[in-house]
N, C-alpha and C. Protein backbone atom coordinates (compact mmCIF):
# COMPACT_ATOMS: atom_id res chain seq x y z
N UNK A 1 0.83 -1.20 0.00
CA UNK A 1 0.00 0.00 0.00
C UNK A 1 0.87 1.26 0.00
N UNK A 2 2.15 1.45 1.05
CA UNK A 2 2.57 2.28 0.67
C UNK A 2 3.63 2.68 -0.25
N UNK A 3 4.35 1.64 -0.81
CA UNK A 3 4.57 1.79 -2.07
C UNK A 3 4.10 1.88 -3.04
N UNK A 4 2.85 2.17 -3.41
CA UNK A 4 1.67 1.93 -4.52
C UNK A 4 1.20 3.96 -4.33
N UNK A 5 1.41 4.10 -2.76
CA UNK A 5 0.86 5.67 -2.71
C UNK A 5 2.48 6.37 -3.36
N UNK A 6 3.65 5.73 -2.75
CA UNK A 6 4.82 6.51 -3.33
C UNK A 6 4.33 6.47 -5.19
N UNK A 7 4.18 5.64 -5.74
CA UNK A 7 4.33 5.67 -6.81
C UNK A 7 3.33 6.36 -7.25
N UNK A 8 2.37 7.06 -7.23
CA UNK A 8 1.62 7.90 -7.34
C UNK A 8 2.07 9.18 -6.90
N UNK A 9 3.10 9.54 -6.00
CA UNK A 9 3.42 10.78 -5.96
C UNK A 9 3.72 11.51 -7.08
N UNK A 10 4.99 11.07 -7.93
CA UNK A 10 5.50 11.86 -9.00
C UNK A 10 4.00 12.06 -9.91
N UNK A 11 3.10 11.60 -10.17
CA UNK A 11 1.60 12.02 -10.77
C UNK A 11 1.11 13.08 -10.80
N UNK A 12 0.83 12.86 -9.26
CA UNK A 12 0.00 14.12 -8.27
C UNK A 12 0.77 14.90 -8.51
N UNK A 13 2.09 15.34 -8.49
CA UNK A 13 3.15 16.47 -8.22
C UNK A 13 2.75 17.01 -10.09
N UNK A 14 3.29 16.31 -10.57
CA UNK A 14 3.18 16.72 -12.20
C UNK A 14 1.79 17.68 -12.60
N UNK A 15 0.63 16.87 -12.06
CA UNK A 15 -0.58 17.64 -12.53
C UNK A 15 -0.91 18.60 -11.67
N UNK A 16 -0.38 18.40 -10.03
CA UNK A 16 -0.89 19.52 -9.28
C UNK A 16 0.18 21.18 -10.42
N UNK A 17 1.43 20.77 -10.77
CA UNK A 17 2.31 22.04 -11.39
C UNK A 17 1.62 22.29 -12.36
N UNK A 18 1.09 21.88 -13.14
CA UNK A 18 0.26 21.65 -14.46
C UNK A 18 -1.24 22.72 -14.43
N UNK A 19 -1.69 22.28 -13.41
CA UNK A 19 -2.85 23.11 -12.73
C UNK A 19 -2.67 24.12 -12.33
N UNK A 20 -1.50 24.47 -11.86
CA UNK A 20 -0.86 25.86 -10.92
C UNK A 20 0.07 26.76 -12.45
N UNK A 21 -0.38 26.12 -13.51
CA UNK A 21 0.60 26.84 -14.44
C UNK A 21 1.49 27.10 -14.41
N UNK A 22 2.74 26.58 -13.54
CA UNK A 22 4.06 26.69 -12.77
C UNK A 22 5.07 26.22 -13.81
N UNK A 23 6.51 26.52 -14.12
CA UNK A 23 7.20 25.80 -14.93
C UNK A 23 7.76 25.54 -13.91
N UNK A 24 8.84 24.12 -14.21
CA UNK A 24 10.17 23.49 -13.88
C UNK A 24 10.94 24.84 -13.52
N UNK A 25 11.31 25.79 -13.70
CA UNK A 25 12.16 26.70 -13.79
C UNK A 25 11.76 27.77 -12.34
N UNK A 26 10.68 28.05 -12.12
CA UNK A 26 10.04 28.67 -11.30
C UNK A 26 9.98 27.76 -10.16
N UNK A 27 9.56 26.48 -10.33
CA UNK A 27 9.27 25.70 -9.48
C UNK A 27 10.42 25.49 -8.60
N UNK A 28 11.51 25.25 -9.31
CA UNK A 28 13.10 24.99 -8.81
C UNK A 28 13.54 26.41 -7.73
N UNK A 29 13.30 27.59 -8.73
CA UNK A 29 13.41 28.91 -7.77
C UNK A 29 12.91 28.77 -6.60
N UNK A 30 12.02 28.73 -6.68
CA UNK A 30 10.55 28.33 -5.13
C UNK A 30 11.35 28.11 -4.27
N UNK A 31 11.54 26.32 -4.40
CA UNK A 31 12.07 25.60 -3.64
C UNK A 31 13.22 25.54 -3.23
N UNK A 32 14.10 25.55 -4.32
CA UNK A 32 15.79 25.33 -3.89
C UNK A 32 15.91 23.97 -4.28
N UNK A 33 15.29 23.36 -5.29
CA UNK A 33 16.02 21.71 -5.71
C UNK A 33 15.61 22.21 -7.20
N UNK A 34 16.97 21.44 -7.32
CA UNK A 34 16.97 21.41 -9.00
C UNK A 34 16.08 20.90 -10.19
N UNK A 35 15.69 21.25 -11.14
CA UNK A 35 14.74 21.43 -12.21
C UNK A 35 14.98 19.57 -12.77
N UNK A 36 16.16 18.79 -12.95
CA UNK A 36 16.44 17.72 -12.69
C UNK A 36 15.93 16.55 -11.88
N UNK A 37 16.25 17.38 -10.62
CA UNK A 37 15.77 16.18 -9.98
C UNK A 37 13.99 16.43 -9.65
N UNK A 38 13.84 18.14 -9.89
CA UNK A 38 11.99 17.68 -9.89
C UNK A 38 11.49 17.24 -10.98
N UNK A 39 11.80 17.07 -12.56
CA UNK A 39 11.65 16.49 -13.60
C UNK A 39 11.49 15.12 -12.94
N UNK A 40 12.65 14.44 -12.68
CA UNK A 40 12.57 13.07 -12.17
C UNK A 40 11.80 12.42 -10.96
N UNK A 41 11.55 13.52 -10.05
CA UNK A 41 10.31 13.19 -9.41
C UNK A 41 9.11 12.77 -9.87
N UNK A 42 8.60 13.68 -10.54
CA UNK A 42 7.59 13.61 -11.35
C UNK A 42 7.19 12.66 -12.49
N UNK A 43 8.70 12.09 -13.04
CA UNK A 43 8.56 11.08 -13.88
C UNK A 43 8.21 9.79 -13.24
N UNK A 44 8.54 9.92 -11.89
CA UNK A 44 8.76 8.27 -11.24
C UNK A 44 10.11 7.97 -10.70
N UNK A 45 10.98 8.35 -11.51
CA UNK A 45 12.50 7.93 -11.72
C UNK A 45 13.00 8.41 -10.15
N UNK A 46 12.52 9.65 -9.50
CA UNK A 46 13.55 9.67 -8.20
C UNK A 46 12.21 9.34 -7.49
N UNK A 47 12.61 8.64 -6.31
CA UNK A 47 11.90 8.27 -5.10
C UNK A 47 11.36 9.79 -4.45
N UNK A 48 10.49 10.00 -3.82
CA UNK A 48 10.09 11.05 -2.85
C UNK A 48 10.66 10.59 -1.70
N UNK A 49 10.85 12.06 -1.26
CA UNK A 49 11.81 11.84 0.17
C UNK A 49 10.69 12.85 0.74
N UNK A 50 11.11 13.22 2.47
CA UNK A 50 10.39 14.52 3.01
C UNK A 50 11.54 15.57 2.41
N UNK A 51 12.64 15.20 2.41
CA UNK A 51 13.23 16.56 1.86
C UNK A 51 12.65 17.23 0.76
N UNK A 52 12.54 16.39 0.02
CA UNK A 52 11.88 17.32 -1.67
C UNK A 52 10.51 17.58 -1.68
N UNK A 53 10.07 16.76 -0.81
CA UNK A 53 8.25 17.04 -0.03
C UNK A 53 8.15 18.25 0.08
N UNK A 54 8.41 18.30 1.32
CA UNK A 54 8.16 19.75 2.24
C UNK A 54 8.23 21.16 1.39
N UNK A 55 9.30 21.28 0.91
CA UNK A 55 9.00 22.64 0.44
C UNK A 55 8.30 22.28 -0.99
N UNK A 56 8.48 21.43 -1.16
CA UNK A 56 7.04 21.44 -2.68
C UNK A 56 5.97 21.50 -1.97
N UNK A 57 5.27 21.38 -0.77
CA UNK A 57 4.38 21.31 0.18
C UNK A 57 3.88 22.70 0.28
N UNK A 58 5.06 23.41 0.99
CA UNK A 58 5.12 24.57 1.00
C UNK A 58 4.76 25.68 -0.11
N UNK A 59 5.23 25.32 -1.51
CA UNK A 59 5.97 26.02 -2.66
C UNK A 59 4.15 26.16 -3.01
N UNK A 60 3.21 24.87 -3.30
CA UNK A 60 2.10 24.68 -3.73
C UNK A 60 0.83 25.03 -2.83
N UNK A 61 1.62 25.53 -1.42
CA UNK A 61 0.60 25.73 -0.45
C UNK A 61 -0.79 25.02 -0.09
N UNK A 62 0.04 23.70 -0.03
CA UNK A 62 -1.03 22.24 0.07
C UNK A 62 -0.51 21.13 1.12
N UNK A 63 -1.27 20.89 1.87
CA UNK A 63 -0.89 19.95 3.00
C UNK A 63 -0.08 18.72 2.50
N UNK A 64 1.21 18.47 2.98
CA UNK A 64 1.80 17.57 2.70
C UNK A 64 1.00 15.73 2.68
N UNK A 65 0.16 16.15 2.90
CA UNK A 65 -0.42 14.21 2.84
C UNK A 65 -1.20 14.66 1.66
N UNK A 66 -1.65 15.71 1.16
CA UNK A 66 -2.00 15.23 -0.29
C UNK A 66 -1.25 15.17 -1.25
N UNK A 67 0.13 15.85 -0.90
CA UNK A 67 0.71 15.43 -2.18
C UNK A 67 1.14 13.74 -2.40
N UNK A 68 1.30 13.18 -0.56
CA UNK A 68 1.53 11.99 -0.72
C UNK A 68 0.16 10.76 -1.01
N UNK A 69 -1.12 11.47 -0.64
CA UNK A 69 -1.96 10.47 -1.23
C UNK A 69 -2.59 10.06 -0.07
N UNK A 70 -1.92 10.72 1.32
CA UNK A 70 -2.63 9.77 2.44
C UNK A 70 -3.96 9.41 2.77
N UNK A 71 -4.71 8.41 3.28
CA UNK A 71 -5.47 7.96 2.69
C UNK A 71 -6.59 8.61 3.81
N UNK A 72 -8.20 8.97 3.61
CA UNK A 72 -8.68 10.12 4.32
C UNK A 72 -8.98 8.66 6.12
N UNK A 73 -8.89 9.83 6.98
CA UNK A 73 -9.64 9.46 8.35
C UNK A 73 -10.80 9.22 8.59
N UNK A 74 -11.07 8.44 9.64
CA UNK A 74 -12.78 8.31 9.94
C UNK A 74 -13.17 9.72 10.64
N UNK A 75 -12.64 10.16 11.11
CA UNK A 75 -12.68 11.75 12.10
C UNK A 75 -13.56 12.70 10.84
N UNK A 76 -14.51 13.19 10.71
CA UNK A 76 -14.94 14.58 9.99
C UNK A 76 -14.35 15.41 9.68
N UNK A 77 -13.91 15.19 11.36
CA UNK A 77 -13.32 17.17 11.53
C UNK A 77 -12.11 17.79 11.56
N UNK A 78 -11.89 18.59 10.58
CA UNK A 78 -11.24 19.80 9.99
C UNK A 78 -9.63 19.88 10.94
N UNK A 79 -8.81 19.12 11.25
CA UNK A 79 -7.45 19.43 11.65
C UNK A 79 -6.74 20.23 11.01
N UNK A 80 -6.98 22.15 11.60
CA UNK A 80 -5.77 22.88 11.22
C UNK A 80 -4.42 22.79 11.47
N UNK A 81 -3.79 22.13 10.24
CA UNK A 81 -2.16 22.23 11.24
C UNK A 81 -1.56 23.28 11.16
N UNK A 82 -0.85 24.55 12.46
CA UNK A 82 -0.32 25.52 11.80
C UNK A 82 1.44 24.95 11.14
N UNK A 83 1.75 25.61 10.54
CA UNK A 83 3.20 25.47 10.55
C UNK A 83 4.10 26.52 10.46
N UNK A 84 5.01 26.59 10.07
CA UNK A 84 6.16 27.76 9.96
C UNK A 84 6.64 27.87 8.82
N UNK A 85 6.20 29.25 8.39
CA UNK A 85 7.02 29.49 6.83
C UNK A 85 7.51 30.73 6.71
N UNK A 86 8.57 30.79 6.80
CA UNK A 86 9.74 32.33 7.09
C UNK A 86 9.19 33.20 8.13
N UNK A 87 9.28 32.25 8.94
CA UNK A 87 9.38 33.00 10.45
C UNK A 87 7.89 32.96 10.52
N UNK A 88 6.76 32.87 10.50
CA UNK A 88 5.46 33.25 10.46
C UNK A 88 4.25 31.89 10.67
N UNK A 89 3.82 32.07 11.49
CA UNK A 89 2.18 30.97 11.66
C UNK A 89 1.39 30.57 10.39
N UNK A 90 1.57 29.91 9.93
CA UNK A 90 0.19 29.75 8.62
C UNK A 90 -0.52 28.53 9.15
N UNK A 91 -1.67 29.07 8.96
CA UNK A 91 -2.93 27.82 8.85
C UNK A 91 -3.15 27.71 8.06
N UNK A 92 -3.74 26.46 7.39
CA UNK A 92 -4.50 26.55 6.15
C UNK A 92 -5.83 26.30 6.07
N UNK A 93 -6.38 27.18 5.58
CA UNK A 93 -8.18 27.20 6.12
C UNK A 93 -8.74 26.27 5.01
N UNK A 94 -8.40 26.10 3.77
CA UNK A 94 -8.36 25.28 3.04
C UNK A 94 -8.14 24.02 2.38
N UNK A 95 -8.70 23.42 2.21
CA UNK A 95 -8.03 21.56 2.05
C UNK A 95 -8.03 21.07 0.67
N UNK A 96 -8.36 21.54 -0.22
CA UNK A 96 -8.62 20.81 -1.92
C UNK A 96 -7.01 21.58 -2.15
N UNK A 97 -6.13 21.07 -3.20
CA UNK A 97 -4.98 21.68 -3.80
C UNK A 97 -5.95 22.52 -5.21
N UNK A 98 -5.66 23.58 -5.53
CA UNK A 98 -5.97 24.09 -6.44
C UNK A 98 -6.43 25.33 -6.27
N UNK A 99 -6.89 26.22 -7.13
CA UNK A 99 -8.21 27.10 -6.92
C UNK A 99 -7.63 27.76 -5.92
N UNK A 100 -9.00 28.95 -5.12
CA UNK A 100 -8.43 29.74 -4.48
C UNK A 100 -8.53 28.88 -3.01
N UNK A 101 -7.05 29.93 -1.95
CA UNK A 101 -6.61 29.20 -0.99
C UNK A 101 -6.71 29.86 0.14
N UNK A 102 -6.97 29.85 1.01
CA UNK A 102 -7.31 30.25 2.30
C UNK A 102 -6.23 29.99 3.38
N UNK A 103 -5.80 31.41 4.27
CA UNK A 103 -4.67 30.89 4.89
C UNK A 103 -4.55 31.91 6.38
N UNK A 104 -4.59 31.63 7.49
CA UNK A 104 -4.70 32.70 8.72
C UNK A 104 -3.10 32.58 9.13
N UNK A 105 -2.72 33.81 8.38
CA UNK A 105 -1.05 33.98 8.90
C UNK A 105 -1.04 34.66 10.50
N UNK A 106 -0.45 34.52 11.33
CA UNK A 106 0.36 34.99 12.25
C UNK A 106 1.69 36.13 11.94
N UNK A 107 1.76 37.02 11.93
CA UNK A 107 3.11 37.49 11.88
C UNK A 107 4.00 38.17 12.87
N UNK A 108 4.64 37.66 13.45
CA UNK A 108 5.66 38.05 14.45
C UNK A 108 6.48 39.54 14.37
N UNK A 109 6.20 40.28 15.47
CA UNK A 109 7.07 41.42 15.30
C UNK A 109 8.19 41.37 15.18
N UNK A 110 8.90 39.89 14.55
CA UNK A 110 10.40 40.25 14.38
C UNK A 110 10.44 40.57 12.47
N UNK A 111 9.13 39.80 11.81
CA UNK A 111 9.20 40.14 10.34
C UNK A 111 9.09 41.56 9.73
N UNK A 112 10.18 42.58 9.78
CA UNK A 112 10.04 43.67 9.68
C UNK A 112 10.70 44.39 8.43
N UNK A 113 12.06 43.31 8.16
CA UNK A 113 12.67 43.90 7.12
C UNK A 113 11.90 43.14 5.52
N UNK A 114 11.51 44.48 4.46
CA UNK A 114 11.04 43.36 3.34
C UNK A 114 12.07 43.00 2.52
N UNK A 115 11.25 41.58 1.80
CA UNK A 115 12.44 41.05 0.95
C UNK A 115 10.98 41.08 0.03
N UNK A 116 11.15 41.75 -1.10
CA UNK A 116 10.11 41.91 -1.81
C UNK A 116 10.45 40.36 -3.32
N UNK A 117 8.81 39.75 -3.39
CA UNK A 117 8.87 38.74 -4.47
C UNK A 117 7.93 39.01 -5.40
N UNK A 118 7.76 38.16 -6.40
CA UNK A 118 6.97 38.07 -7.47
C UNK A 118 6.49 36.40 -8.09
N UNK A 119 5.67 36.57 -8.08
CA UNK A 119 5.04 34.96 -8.30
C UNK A 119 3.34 35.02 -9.34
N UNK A 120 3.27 34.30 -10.09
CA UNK A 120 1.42 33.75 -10.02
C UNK A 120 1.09 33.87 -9.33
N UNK A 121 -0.35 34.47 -9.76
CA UNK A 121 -1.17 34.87 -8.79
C UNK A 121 -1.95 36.26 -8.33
N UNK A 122 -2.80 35.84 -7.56
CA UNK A 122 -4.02 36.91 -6.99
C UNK A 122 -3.25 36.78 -5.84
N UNK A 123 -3.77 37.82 -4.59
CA UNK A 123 -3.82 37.98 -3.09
C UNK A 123 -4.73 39.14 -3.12
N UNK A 124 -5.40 39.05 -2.08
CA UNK A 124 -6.34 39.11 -0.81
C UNK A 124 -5.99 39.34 0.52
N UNK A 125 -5.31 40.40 0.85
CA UNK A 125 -5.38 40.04 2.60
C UNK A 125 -5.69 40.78 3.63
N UNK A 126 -6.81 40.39 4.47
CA UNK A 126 -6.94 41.32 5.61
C UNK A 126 -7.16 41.15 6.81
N UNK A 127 -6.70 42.37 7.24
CA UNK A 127 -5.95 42.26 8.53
C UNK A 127 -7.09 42.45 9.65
N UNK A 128 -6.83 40.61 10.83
CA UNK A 128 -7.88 40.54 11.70
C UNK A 128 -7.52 41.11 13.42
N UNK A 129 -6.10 41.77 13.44
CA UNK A 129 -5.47 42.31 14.79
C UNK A 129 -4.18 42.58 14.42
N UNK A 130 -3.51 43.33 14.59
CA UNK A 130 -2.73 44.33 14.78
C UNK A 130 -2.40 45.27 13.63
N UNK A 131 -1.36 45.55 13.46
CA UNK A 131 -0.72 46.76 12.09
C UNK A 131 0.15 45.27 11.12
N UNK A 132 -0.33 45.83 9.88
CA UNK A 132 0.61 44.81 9.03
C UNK A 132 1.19 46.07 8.25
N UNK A 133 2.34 45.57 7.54
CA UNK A 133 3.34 46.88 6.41
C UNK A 133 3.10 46.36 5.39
N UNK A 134 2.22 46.45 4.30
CA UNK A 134 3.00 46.12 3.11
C UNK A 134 3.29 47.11 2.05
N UNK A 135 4.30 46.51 1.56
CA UNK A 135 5.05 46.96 0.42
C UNK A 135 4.90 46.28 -0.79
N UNK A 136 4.22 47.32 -1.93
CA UNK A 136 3.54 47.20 -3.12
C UNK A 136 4.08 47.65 -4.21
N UNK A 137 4.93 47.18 -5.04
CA UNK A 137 5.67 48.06 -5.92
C UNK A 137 6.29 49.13 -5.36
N UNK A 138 5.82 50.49 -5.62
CA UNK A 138 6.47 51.64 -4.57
C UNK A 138 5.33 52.36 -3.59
N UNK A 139 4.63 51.75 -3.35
CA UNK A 139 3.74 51.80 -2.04
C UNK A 139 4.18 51.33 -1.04
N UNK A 140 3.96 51.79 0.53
CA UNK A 140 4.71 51.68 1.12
C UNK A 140 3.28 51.85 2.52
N UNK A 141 2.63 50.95 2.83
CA UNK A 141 1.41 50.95 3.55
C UNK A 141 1.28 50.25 4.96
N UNK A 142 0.34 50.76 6.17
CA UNK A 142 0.62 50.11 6.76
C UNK A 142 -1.29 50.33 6.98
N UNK A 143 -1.78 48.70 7.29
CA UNK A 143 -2.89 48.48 7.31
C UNK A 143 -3.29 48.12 8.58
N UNK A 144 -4.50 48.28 9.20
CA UNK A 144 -5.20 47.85 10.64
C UNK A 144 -6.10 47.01 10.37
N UNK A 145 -6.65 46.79 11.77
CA UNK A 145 -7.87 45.17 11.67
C UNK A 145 -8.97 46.27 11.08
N UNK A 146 -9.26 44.91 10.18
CA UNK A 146 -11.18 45.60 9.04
C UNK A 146 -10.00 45.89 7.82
N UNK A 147 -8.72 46.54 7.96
CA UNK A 147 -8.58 46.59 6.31
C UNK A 147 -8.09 45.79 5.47
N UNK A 148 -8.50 45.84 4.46
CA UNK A 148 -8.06 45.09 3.16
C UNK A 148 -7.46 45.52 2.13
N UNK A 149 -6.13 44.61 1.41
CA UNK A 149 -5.67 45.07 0.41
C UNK A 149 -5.61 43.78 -0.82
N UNK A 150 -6.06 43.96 -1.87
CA UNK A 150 -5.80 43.01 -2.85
C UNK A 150 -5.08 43.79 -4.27
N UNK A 151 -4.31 42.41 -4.64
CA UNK A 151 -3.10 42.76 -5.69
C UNK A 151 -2.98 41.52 -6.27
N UNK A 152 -2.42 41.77 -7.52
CA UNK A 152 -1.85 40.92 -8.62
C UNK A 152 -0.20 40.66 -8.14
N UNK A 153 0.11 39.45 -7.68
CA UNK A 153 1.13 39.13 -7.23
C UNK A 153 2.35 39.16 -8.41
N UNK A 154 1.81 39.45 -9.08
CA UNK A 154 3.10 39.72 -10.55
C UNK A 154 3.63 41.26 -10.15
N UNK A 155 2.94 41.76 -9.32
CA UNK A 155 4.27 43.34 -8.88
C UNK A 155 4.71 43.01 -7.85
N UNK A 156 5.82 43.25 -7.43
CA UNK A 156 6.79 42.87 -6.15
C UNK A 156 6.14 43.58 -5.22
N UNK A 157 5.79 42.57 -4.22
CA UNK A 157 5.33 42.72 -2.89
C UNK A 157 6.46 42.02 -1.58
N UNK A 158 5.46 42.37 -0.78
CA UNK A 158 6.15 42.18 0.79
C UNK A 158 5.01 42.07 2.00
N UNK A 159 4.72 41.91 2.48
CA UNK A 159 3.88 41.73 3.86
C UNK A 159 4.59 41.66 5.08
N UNK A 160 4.42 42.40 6.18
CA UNK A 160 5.04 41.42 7.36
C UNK A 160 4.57 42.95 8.36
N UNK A 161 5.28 42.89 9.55
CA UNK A 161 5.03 43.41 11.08
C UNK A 161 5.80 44.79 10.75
N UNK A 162 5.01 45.73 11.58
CA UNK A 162 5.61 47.43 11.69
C UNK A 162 6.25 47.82 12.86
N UNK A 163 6.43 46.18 13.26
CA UNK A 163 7.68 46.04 14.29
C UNK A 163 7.60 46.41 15.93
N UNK A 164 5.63 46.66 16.02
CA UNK A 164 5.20 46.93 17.61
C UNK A 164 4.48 46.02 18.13
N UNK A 165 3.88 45.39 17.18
CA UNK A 165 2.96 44.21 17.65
C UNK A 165 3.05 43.46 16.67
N UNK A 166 2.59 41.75 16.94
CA UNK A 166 2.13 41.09 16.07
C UNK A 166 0.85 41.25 14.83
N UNK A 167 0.64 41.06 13.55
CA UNK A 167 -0.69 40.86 13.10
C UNK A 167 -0.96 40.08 12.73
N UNK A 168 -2.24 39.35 12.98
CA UNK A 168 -2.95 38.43 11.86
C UNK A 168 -3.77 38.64 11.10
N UNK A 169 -3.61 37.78 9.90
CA UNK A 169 -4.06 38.52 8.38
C UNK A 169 -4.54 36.99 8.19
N UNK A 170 -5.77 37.30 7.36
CA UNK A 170 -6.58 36.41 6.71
C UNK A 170 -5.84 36.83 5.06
N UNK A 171 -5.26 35.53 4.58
CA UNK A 171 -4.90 35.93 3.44
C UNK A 171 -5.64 34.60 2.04
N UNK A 172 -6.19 35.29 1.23
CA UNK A 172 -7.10 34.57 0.28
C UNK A 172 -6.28 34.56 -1.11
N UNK A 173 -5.74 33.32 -1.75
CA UNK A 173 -4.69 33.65 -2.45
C UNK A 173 -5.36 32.51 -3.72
N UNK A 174 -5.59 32.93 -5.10
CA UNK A 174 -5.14 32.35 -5.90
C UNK A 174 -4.21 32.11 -7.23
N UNK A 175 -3.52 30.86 -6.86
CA UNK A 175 -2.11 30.72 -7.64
C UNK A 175 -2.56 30.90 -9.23
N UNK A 176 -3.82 30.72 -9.91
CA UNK A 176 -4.03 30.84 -11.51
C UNK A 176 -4.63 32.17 -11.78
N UNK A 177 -4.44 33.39 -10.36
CA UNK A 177 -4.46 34.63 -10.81
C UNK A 177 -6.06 34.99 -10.55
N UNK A 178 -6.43 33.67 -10.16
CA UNK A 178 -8.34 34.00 -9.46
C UNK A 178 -8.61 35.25 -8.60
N UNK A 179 -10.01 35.96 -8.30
CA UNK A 179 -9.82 36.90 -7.83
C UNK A 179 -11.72 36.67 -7.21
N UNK A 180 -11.43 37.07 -5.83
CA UNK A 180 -12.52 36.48 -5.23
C UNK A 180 -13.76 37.64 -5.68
N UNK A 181 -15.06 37.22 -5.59
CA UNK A 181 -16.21 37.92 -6.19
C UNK A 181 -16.70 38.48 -5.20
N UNK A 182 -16.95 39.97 -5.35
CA UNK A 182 -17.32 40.31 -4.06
C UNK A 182 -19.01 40.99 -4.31
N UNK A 183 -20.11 40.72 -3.70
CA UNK A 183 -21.28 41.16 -4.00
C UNK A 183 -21.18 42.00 -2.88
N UNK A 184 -22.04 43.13 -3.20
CA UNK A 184 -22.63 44.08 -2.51
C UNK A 184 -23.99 44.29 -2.32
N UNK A 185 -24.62 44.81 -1.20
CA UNK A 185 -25.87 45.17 -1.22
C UNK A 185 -26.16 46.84 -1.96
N UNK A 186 -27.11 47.06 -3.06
CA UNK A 186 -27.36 47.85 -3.29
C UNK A 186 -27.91 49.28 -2.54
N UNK A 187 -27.79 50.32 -2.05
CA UNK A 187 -28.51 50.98 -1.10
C UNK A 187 -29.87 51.43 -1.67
N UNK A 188 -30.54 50.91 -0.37
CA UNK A 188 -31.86 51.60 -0.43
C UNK A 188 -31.94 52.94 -0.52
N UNK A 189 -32.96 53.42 -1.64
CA UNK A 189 -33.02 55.02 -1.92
C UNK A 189 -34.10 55.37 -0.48
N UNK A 190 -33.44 56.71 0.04
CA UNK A 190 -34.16 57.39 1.51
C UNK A 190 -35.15 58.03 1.21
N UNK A 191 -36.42 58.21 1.78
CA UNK A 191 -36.98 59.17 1.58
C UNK A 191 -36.98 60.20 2.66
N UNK A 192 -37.85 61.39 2.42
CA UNK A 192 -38.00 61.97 3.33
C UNK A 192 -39.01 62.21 4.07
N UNK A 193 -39.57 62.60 5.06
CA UNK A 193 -41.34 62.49 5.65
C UNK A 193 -42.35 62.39 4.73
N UNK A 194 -41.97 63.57 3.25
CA UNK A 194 -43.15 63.35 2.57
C UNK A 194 -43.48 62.36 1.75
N UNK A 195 -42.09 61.53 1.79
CA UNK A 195 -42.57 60.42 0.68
C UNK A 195 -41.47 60.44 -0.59
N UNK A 196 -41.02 61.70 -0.51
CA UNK A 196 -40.25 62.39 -1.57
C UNK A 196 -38.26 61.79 -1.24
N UNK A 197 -37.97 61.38 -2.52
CA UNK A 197 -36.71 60.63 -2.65
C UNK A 197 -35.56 61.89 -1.93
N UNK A 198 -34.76 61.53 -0.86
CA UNK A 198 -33.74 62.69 -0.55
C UNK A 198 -32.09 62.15 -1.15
């Protein structure tokens, strides 16, 4: 059985990149393993390890047992695992790989200096307690709980702490550039005593 799920990894990995519109080339950047040996993952040819796991885990922002296939629990219910990704809390509020992704960061007042990136993709994020900074191309912002900022992750950004408190940010991210739909309620027109539109 569990050699039958290994051999299904390199699959899953191939079509989850495939789906994420990701090249070999980008993918390798991400992570830090060579375009080689993730080719050969994917073919079958190299074994999966947790080393080459994890940050493809990370890279695809998908719980590591789906990339391995693990097989589901009798339990229902929803196990957030947080983990650690450059210094910072992520949950993942989300469980399908694909599509848009749901994620309750933590950020520590030590994440202060930016290292600004660029990737695929939409973001979404807003802030549910303290001050977050981000840095937007040449914007230079610092947001409170209730606000929101969304961007096309193809301009160099940054997120993190304004270095007095922690924040947590609800961040809604999709990797094929998705962009969440937002409905509004129309306002009711007021009148005034007489009946008459103000």
């Amino acid at each position: 059985m569990i050699a039958a799920a290994l051999d299904q990894v390199g699959v899953r990995l191939k079509r989850l990149r495939m789906q994420r519109g990701v090249t070999l080339t980008s993918l390798a950047a991400a992570t830090g393993i060579s375009k080689s040996t993730l080719s050969r993952l994917e073919s079958g040819q190299r074994r999966p390890s947790l080393e080459l796991l994890l940050p493809l885990a990370q890279a695809y922002r998908v719980p590591l047992d789906e990339l391995v296939g693990a097989p589901e629990v009798g339990d229902p219910r929803i196990r957030l695992k947080p983990r650690n990704a450059n210094g910072r809390t992520v949950i993942p509020l989300t469980r399908q790989p694909g599509g848009m992704q749901a994620w309750k960061i933590v950020i520590p007042t030590s994440k202060i200096e930016p290292v600004l990136k660029t990737h695929e993709g939409y973001e979404w994020l807003y802030v549910l307690s303290g001050r977050m900074r981000l840095v937007l191309g040449d914007h230079d912002l610092v947001l409170g709980p209730g606000e929101v900022a969304e961007f096309d992750t193809h301009v160099p950004h940054w997120f993190g702490s304004t270095g007095d408190q922690q924040a947590e940010v609800l961040s809604v991210f999709g990797g094929q550039g998705e962009r969440m739909h937002v409905r509004a309620k129309a306002n009711k027109q007021r009148h005034d005593q007489h009946g008459r539109p103000v």
